[in-house]
Protein backbone atom coordinates (compact mmCIF):
# COMPACT_ATOMS: atom_id res chain seq x y z
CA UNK A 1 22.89 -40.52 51.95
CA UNK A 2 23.83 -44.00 52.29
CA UNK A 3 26.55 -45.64 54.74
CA UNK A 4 28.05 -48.72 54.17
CA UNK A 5 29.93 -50.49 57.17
CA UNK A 6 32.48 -53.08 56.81
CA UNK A 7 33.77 -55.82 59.25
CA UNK A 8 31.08 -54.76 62.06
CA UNK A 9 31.02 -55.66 66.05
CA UNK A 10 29.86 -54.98 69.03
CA UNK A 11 31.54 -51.63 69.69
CA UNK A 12 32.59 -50.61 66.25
CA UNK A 13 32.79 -50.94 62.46
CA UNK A 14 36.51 -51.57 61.14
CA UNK A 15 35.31 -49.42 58.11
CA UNK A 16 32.33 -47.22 57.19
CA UNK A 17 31.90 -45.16 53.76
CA UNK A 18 29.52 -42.07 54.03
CA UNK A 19 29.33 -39.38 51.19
CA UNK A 20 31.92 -41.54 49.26
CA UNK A 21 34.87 -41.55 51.91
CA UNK A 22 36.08 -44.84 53.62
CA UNK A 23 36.92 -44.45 57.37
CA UNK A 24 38.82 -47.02 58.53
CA UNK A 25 39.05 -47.66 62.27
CA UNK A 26 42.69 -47.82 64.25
CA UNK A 27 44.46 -50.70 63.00
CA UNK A 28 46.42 -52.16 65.00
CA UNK A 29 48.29 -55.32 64.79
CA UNK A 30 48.08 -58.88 65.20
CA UNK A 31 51.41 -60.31 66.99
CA UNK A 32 51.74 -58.21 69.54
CA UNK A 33 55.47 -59.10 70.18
CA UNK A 34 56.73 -58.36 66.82
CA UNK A 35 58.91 -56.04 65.76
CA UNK A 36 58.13 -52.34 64.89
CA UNK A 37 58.70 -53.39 60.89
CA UNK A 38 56.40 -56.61 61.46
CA UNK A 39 53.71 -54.78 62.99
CA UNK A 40 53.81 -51.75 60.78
CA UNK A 41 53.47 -54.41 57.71
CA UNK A 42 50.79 -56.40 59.33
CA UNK A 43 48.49 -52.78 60.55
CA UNK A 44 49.45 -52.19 56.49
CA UNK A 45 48.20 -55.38 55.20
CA UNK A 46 45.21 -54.84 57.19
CA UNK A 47 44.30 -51.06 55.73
CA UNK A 48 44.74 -52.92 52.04
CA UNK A 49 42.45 -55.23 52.95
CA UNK A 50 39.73 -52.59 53.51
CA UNK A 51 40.53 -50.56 51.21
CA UNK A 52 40.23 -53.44 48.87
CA UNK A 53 36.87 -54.72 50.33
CA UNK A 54 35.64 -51.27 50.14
CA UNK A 55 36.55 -50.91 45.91
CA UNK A 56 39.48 -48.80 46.39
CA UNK A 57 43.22 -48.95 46.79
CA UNK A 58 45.83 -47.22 48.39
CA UNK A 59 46.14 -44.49 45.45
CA UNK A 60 42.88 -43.10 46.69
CA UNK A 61 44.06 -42.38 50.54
CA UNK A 62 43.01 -39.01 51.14
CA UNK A 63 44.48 -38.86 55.19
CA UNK A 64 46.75 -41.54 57.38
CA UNK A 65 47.21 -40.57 60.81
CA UNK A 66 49.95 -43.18 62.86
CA UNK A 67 49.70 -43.31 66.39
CA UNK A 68 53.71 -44.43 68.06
CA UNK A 69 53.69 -44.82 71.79
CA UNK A 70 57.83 -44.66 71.12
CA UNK A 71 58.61 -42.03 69.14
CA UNK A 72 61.94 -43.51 68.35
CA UNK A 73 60.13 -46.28 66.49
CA UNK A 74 59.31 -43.00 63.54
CA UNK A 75 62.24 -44.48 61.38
CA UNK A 76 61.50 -48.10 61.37
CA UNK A 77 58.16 -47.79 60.74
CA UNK A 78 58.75 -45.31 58.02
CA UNK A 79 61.04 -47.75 56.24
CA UNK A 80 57.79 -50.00 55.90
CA UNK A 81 55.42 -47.18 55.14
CA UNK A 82 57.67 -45.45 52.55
CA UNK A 83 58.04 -48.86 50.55
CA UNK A 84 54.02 -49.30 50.88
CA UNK A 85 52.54 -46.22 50.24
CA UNK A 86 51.87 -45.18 46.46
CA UNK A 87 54.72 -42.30 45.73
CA UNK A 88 52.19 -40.95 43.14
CA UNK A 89 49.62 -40.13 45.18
CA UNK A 90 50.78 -39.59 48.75
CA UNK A 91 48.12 -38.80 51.22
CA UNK A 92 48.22 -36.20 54.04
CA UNK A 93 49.67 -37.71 57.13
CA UNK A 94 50.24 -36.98 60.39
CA UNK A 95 51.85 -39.01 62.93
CA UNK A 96 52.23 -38.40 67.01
CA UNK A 97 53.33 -40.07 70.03
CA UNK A 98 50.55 -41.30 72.19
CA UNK A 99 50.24 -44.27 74.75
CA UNK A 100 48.46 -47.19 73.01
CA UNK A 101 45.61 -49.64 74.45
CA UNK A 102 47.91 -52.25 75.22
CA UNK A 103 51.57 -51.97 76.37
CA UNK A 104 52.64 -54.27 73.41
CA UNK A 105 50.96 -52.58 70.41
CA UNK A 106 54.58 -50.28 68.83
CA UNK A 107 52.14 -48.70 66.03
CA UNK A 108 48.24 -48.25 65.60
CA UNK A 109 47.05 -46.03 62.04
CA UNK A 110 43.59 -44.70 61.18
CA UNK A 111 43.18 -43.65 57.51
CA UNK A 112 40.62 -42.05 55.23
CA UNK A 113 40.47 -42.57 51.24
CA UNK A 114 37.68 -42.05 48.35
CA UNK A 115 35.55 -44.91 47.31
């Protein structure tokens, strides 16, 4: 079996494909102090860009989970997600309410897809 890693540091790999699945680390975004919408995009942006570096697009996301330390934020960040995600091939999804590493990060997401 071969595993490919992609944008690697210290402490982690942003991505890794094993057995033909990408795993792509918690996103999270850039600005800090943007809105829930602006980060949502950017975290967004950022899974596209792996998938994309990895050979694969968003039509091949098997799993998304979002992390919201504000529940209330579920709406506005689903008005970015719903208008990004492929309505073809919607992957499984869960998303919870959990206390983030830094007080100014509204929306982190992990996601899984085939390669």
């Amino acid at each position: 079996m071969s595993i490919k890693r992609y944008q690697v540091g210290s402490r982690m790999s942003q991505g890794v494909v094993a057995n033909g699945v990408l795993h792509i680390a918690g996103q999270v975004p850039n600005d800090r102090k943007a809105s829930i919408e602006n980060q949502t995009k950017d975290v967004l942006a950022k899974i596209d860009a792996l998938l994309s570096e990895a050979g694969t697009d968003k039509s091949k996301l098997v799993a998304v989970n979002v992390f919201l330390p504000n529940i209330v934020d579920f709406d506005a960040m689903n008005s970015v997600y719903d208008a990004w995600i492929d309505p073809a091939n919607p992957p499984a999804r869960a998303c919870v309410e959990a206390r983030l590493a830094d007080p100014d990060l509204r929306v982190e997401m992990t996601a899984m897809a085939l390669v």
